[in-house]
PDB file of N, CA and C in Angstrom:
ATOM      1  N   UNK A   1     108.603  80.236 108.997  1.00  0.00           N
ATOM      2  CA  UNK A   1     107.801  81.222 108.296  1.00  0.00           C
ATOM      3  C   UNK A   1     106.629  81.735 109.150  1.00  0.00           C
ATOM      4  N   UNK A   2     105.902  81.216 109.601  1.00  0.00           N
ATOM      5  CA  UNK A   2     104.920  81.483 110.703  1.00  0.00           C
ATOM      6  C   UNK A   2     105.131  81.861 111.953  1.00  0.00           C
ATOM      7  N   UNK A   3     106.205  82.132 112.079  1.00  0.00           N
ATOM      8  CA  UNK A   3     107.075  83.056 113.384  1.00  0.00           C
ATOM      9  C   UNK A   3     107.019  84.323 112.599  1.00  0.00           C
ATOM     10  N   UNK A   4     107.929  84.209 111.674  1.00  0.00           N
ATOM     11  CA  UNK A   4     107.914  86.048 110.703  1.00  0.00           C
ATOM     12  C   UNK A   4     106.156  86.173 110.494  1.00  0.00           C
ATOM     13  N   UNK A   5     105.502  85.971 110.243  1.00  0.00           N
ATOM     14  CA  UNK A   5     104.371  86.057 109.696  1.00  0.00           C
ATOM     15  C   UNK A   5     103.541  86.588 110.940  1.00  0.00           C
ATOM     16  N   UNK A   6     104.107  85.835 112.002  1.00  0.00           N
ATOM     17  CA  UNK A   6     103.080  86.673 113.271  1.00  0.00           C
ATOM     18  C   UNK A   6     103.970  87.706 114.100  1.00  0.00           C
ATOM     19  N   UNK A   7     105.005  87.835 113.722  1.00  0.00           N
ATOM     20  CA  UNK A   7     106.018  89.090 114.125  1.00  0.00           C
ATOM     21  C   UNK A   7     105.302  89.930 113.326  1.00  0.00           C
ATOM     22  N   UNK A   8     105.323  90.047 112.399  1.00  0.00           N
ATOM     23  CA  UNK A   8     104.654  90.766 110.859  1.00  0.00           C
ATOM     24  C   UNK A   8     103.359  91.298 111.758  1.00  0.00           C
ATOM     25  N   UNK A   9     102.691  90.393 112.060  1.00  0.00           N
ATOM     26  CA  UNK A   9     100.693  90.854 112.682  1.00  0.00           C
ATOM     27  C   UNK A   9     101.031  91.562 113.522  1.00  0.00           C
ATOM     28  N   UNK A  10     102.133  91.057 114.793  1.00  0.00           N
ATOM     29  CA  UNK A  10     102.365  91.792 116.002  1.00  0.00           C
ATOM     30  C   UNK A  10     103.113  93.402 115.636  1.00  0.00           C
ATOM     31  N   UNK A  11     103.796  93.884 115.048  1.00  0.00           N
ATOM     32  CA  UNK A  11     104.170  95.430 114.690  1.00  0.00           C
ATOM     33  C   UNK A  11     102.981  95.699 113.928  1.00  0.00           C
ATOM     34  N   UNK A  12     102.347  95.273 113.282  1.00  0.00           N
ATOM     35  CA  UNK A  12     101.182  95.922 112.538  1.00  0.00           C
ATOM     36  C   UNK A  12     100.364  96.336 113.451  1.00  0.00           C
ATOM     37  N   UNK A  13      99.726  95.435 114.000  1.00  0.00           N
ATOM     38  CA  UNK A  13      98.462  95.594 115.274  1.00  0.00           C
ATOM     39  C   UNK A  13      99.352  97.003 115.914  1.00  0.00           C
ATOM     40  N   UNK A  14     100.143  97.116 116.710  1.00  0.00           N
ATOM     41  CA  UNK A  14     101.166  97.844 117.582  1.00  0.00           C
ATOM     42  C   UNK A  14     100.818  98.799 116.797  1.00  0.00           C
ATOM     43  N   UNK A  15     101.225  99.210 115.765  1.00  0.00           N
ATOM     44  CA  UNK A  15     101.618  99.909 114.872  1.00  0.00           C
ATOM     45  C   UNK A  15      99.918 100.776 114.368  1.00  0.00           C
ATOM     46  N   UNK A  16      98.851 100.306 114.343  1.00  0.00           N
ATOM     47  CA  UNK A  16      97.806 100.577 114.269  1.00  0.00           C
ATOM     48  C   UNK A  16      96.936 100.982 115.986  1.00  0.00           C
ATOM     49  N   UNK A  17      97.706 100.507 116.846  1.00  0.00           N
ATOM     50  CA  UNK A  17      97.175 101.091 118.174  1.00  0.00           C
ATOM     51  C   UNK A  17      98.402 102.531 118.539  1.00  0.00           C
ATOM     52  N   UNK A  18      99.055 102.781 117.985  1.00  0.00           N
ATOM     53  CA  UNK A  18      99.561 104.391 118.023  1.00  0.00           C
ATOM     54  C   UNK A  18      98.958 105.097 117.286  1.00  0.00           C
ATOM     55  N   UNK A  19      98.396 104.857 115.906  1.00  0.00           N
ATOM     56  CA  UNK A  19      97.817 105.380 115.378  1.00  0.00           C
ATOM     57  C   UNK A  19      96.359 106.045 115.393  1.00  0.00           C
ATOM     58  N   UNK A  20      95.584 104.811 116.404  1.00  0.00           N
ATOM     59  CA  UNK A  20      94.556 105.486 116.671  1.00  0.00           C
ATOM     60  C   UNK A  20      94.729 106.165 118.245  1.00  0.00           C
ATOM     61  N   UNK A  21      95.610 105.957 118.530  1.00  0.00           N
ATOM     62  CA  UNK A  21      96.062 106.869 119.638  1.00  0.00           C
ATOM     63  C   UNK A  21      96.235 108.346 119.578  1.00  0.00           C
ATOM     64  N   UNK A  22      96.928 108.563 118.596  1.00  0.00           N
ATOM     65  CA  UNK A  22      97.150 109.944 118.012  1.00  0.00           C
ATOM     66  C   UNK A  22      96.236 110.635 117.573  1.00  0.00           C
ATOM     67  N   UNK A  23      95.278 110.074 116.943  1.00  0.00           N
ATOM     68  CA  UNK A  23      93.478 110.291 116.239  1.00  0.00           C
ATOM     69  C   UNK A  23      93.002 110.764 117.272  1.00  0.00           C
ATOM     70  N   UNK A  24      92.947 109.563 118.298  1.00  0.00           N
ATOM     71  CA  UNK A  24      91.789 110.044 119.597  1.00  0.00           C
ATOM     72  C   UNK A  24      92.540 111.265 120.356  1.00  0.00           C
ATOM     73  N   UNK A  25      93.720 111.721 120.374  1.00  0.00           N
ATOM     74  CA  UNK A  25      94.489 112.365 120.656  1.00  0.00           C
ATOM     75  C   UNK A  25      94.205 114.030 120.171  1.00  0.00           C
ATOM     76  N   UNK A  26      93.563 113.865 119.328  1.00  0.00           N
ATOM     77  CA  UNK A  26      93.311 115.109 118.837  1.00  0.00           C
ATOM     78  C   UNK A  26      91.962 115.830 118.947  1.00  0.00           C
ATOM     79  N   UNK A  27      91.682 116.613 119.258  1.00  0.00           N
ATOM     80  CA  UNK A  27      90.740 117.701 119.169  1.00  0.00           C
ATOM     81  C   UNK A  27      89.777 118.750 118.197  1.00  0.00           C
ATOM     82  N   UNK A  28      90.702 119.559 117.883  1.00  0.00           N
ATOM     83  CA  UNK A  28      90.331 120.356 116.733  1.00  0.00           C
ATOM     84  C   UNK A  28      90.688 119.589 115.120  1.00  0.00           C
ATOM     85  N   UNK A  29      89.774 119.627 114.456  1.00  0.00           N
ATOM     86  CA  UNK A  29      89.976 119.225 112.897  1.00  0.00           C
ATOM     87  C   UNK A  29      89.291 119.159 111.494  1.00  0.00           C
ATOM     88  N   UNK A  30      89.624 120.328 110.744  1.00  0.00           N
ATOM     89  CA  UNK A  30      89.345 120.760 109.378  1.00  0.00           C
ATOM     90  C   UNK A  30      90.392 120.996 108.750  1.00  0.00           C
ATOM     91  N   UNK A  31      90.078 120.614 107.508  1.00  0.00           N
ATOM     92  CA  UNK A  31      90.350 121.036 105.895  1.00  0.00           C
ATOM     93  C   UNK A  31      90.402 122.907 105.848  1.00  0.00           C
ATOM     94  N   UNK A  32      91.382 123.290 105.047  1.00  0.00           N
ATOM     95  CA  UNK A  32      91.304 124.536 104.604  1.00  0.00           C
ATOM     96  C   UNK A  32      92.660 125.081 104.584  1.00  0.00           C
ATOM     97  N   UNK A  33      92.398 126.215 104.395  1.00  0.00           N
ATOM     98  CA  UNK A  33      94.204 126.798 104.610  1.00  0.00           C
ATOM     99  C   UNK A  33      93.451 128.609 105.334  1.00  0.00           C
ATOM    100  N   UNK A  34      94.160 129.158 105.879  1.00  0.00           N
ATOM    101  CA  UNK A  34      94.526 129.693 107.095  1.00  0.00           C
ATOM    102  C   UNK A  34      95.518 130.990 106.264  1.00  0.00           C
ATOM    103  N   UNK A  35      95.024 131.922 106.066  1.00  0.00           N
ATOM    104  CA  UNK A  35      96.022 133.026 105.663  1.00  0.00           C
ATOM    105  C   UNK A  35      95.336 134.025 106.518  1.00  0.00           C
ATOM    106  N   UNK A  36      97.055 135.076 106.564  1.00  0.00           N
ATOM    107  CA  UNK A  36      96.993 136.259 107.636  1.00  0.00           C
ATOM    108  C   UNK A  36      97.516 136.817 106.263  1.00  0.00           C
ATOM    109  N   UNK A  37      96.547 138.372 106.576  1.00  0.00           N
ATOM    110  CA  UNK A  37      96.675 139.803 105.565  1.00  0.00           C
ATOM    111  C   UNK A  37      96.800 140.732 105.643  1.00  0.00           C
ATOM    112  N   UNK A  38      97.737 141.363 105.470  1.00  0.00           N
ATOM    113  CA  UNK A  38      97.518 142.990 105.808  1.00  0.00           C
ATOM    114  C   UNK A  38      97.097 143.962 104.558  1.00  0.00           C
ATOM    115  N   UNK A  39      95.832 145.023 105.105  1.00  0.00           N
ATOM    116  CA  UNK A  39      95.576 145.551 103.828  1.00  0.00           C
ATOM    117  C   UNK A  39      95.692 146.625 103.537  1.00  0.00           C
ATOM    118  N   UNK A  40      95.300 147.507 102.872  1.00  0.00           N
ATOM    119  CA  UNK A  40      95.820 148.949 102.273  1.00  0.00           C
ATOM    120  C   UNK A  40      93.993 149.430 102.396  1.00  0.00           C
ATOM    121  N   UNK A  41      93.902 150.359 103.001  1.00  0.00           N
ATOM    122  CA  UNK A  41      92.230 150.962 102.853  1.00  0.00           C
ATOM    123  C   UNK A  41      91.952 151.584 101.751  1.00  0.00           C
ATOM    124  N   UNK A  42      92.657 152.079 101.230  1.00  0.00           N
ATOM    125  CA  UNK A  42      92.277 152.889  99.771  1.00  0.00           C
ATOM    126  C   UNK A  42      91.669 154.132 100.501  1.00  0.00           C
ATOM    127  N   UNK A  43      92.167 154.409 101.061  1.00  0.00           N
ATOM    128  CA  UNK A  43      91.578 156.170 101.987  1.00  0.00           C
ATOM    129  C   UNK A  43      92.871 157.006 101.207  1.00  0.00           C
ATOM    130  N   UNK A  44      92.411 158.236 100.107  1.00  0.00           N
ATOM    131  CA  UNK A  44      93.807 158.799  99.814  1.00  0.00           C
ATOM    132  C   UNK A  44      94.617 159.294 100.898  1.00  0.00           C
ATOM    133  N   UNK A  45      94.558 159.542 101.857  1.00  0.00           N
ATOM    134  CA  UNK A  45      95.377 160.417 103.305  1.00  0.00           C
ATOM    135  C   UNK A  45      95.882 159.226 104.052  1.00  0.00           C
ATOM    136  N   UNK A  46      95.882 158.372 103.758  1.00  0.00           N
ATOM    137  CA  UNK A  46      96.107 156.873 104.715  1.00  0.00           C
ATOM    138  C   UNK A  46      97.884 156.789 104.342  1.00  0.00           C
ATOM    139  N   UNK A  47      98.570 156.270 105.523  1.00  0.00           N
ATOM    140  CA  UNK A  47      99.921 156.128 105.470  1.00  0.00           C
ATOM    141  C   UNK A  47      99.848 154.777 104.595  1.00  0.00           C
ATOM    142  N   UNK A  48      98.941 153.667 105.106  1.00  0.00           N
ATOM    143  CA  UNK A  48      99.194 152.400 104.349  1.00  0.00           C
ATOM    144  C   UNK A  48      99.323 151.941 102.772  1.00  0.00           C
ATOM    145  N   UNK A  49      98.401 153.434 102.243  1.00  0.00           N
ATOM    146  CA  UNK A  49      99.082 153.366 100.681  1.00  0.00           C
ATOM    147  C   UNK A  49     100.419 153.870 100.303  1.00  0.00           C
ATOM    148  N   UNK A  50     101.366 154.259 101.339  1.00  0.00           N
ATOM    149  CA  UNK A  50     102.497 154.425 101.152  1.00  0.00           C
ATOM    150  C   UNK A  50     103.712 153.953 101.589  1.00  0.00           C
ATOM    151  N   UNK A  51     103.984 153.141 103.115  1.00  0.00           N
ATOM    152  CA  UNK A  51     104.103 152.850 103.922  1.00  0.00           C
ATOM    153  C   UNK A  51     103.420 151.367 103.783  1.00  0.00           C
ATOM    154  N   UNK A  52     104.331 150.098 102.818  1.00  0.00           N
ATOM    155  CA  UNK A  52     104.167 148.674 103.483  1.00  0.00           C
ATOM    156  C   UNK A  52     103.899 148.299 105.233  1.00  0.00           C
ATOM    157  N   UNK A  53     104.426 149.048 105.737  1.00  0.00           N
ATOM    158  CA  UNK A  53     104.503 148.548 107.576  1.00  0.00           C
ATOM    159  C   UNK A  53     103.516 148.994 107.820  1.00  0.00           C
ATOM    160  N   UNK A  54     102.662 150.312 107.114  1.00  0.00           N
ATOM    161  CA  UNK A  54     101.467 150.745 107.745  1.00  0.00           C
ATOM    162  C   UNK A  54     100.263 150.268 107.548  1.00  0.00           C
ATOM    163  N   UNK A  55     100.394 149.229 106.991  1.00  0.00           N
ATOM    164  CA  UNK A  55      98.934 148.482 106.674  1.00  0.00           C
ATOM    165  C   UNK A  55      98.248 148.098 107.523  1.00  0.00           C
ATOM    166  N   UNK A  56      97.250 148.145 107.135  1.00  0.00           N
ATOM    167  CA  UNK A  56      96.031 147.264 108.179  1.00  0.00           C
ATOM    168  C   UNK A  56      95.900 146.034 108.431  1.00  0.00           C
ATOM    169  N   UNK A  57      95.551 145.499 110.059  1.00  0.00           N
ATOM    170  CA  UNK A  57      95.598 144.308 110.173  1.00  0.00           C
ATOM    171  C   UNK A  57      96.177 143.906 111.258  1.00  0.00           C
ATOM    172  N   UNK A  58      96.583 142.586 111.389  1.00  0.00           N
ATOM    173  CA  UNK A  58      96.412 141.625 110.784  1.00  0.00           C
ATOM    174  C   UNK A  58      94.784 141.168 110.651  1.00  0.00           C
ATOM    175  N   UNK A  59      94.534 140.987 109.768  1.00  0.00           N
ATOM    176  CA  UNK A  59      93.373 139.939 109.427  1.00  0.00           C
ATOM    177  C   UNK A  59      93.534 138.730 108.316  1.00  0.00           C
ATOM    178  N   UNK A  60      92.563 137.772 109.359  1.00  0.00           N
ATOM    179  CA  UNK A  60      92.796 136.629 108.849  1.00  0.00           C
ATOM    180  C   UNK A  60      91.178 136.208 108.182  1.00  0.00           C
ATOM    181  N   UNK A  61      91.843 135.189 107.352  1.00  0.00           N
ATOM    182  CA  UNK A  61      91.090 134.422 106.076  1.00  0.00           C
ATOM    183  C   UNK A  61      90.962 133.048 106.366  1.00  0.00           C
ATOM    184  N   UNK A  62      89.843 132.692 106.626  1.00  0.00           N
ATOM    185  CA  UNK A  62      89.876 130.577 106.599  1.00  0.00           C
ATOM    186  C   UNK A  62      89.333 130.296 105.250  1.00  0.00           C
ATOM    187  N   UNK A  63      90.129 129.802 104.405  1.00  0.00           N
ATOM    188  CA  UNK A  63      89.269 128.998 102.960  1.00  0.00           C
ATOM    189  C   UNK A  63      89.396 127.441 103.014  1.00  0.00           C
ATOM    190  N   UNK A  64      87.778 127.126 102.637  1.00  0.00           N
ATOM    191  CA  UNK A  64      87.603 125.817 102.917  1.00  0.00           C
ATOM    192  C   UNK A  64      86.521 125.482 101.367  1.00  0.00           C
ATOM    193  N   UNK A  65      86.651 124.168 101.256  1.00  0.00           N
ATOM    194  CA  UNK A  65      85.286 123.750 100.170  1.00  0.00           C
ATOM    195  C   UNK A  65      84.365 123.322 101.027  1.00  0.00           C
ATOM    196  N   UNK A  66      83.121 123.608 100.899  1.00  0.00           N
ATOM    197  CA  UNK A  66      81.777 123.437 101.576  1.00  0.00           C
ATOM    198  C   UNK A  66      80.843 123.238 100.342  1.00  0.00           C
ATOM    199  N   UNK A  67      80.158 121.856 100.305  1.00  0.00           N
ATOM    200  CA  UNK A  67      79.199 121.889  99.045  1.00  0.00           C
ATOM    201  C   UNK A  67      80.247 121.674  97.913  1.00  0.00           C
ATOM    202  N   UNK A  68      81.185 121.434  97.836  1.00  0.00           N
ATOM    203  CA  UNK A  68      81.597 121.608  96.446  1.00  0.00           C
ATOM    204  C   UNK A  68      82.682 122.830  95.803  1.00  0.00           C
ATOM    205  N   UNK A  69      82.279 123.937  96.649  1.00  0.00           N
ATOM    206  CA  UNK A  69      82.846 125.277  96.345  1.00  0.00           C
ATOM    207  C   UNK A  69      83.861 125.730  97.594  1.00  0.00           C
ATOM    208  N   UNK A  70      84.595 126.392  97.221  1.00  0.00           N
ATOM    209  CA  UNK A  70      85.540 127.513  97.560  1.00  0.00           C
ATOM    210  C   UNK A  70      85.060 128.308  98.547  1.00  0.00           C
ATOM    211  N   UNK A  71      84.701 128.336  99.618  1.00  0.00           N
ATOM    212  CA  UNK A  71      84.623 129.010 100.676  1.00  0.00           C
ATOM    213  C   UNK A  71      85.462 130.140 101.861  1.00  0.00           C
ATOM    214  N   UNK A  72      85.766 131.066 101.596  1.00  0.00           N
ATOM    215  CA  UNK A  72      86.487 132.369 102.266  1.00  0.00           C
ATOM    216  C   UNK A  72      85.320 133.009 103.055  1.00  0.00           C
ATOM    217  N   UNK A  73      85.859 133.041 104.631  1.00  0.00           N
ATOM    218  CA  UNK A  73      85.679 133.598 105.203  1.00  0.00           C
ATOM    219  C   UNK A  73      86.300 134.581 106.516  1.00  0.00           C
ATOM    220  N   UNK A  74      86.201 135.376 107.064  1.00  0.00           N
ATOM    221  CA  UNK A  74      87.151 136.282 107.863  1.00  0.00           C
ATOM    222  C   UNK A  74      86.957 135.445 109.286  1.00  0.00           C
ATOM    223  N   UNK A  75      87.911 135.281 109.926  1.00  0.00           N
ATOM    224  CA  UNK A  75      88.020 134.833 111.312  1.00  0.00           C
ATOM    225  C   UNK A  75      88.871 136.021 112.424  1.00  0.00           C
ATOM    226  N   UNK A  76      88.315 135.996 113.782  1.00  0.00           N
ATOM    227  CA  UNK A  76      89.138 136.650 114.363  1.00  0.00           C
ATOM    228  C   UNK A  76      90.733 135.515 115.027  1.00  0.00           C
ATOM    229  N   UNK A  77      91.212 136.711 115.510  1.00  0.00           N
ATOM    230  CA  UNK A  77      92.884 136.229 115.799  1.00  0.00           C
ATOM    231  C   UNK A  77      92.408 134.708 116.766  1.00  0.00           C
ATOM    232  N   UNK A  78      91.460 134.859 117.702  1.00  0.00           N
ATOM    233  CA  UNK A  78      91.408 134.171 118.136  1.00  0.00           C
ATOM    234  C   UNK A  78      90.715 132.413 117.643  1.00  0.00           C
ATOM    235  N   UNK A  79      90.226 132.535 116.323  1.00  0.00           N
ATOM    236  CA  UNK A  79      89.586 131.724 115.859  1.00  0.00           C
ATOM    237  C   UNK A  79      90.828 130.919 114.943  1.00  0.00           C
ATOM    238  N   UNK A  80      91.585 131.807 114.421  1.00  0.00           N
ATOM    239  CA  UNK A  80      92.702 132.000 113.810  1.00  0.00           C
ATOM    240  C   UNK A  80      93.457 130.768 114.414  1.00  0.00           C
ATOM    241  N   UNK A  81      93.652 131.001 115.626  1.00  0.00           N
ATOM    242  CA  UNK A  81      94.837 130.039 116.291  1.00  0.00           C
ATOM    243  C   UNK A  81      94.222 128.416 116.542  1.00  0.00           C
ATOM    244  N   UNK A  82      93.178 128.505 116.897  1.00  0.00           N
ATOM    245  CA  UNK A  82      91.751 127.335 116.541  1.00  0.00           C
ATOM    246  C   UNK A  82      91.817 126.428 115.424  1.00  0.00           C
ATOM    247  N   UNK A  83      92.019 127.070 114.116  1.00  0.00           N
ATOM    248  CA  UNK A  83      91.856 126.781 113.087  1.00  0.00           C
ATOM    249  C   UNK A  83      93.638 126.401 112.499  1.00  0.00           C
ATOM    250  N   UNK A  84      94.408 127.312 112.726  1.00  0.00           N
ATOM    251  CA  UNK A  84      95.856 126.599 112.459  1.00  0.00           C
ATOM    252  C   UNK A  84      95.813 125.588 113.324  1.00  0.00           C
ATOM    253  N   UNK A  85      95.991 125.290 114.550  1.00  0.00           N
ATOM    254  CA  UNK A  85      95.335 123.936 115.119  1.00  0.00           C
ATOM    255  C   UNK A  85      94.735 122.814 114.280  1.00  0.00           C
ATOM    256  N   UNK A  86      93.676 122.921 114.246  1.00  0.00           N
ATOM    257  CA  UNK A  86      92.535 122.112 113.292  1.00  0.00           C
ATOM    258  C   UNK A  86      93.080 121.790 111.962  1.00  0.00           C
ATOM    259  N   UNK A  87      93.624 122.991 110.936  1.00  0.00           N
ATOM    260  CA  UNK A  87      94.461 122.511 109.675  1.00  0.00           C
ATOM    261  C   UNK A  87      95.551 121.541 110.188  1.00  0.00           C
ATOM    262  N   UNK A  88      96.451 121.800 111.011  1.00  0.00           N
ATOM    263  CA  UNK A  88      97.645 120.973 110.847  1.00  0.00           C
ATOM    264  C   UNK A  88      97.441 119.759 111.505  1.00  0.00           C
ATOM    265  N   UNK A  89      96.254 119.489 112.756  1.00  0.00           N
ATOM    266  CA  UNK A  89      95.649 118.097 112.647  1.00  0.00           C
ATOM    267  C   UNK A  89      95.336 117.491 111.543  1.00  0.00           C
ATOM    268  N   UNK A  90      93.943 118.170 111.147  1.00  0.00           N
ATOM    269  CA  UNK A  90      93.614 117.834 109.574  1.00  0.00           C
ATOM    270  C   UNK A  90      95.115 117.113 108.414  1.00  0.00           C
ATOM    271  N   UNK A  91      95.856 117.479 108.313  1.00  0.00           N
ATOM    272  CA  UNK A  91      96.604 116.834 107.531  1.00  0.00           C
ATOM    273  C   UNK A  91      97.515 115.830 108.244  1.00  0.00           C
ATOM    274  N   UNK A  92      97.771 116.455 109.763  1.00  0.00           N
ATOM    275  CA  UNK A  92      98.335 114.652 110.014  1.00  0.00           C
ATOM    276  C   UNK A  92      97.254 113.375 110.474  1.00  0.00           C
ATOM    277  N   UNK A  93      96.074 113.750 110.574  1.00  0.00           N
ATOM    278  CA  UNK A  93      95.230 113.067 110.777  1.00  0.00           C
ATOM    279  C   UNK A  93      95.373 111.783 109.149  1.00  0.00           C
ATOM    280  N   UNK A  94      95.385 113.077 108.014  1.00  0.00           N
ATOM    281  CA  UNK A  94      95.267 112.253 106.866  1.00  0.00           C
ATOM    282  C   UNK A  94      96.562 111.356 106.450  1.00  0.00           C
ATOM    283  N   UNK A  95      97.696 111.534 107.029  1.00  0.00           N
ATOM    284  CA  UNK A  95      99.075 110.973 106.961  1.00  0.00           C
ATOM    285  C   UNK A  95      98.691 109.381 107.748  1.00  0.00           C
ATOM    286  N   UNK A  96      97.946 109.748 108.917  1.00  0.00           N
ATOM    287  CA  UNK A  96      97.689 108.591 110.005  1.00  0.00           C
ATOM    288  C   UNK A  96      97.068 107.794 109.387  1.00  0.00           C
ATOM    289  N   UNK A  97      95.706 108.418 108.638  1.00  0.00           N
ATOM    290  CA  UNK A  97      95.047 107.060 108.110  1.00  0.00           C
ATOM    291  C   UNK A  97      95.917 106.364 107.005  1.00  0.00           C
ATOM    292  N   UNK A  98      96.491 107.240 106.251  1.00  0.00           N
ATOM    293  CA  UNK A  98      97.543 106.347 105.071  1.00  0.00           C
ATOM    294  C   UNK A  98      98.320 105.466 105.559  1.00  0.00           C
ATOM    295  N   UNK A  99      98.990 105.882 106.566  1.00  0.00           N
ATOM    296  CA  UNK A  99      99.639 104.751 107.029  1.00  0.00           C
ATOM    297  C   UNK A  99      98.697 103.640 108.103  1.00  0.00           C
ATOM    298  N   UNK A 100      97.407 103.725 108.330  1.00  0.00           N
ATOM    299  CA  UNK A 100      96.653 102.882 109.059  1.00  0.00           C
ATOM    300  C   UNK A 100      96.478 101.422 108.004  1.00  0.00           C
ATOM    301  N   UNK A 101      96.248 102.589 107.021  1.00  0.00           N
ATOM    302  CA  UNK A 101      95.458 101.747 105.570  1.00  0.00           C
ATOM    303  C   UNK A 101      96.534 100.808 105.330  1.00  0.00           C
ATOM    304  N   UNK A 102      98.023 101.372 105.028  1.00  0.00           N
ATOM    305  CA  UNK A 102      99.012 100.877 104.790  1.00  0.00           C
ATOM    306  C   UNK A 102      99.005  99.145 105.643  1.00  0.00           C
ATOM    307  N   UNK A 103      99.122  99.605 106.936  1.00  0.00           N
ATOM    308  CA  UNK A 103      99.461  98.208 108.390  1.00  0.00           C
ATOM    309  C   UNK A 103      98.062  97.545 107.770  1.00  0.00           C
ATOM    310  N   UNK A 104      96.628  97.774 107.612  1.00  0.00           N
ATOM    311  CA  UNK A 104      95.692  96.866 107.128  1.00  0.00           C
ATOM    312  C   UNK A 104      95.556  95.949 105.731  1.00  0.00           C
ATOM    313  N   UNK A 105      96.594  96.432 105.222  1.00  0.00           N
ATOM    314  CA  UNK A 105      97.415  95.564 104.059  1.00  0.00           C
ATOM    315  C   UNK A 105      98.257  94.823 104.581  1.00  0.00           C
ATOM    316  N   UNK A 106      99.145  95.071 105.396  1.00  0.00           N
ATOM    317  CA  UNK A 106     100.047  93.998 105.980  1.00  0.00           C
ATOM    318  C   UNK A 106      99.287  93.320 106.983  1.00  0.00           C
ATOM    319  N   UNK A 107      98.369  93.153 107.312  1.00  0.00           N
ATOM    320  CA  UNK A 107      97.463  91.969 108.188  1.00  0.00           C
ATOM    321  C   UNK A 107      97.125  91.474 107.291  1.00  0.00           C
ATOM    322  N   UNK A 108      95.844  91.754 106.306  1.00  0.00           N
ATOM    323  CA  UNK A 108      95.226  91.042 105.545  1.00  0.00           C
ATOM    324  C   UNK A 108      96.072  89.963 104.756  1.00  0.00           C
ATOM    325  N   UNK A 109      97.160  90.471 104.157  1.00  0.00           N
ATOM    326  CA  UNK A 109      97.927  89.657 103.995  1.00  0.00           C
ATOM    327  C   UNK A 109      98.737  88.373 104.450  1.00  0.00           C
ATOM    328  N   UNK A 110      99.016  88.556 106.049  1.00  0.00           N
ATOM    329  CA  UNK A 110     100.033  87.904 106.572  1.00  0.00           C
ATOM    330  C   UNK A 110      98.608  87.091 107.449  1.00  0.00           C
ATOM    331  N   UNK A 111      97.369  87.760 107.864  1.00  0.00           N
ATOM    332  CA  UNK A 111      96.430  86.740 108.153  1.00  0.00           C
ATOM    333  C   UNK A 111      95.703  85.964 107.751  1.00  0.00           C
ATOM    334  N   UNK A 112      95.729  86.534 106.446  1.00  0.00           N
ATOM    335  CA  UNK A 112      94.883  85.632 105.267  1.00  0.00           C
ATOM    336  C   UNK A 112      95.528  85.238 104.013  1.00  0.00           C
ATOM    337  N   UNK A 113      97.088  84.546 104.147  1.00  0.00           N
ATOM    338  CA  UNK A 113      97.726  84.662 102.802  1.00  0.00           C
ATOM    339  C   UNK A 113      97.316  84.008 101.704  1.00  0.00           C
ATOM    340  N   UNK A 114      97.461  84.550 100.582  1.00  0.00           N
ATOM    341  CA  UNK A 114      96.890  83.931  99.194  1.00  0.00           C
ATOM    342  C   UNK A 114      97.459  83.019  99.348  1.00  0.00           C
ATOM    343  N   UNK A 115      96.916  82.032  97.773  1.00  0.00           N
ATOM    344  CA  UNK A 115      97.813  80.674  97.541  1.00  0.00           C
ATOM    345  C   UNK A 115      98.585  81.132  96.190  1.00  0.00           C
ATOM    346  N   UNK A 116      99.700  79.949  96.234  1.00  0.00           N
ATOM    347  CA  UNK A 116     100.287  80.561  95.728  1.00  0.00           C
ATOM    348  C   UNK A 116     100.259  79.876  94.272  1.00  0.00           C
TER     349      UNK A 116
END
């Protein structure tokens, strides 16, 4: 039993040094979501109120909560690509810690087992 039990510690530990590997691995990282828009000017002579393809744009939108609230703001293309970056860290960042949290249940356990 104490062979499985420290096989058990040894993939956990392992298993928690990729993880913060991947963390330190990363760069850019926020919360939010990331939409591209094209818009219609409301100019009556404008092709784009007639003409889907003629719309304006692309412009992009970062919405985030700040304080509590709903936050929209306009980013350029180039901030844009920054920020899809940063979101899709942002959520595997949060996958990483679940499963960090996860392997720190299987130590605590297998290093400190209850009685039974």
């Amino acid at each position: 039993m104490p062979r499985r039990r420290d096989h058990i510690i040894e993939q956990a530990r392992e298993r928690i040094a990729r993880i913060r590997a991947a963390l330190d691995a990363m760069d850019y990282l926020c919360s939010g979501t990331l939409l591209r828009r094209m818009k219609m000017c409301g100019k009556p002579g404008c092709r784009c109120a007639e003409d889907p393809e003629a719309r304006h744009g692309p412009y992009y939108e970062w919405g985030h909560m700040k304080g509590g609230k709903l936050v929209h703001r306009t980013v350029t293309a180039e901030q844009a690509a920054l920020l899809r970056r940063a979101i899709a860290n942002y959520r595997k960042a949060k996958k990483l810690m679940k499963a960090w949290e996860h392997e720190t249940e299987r130590l605590v356990e297998n290093e400190a087992p209850h009685d039974s």
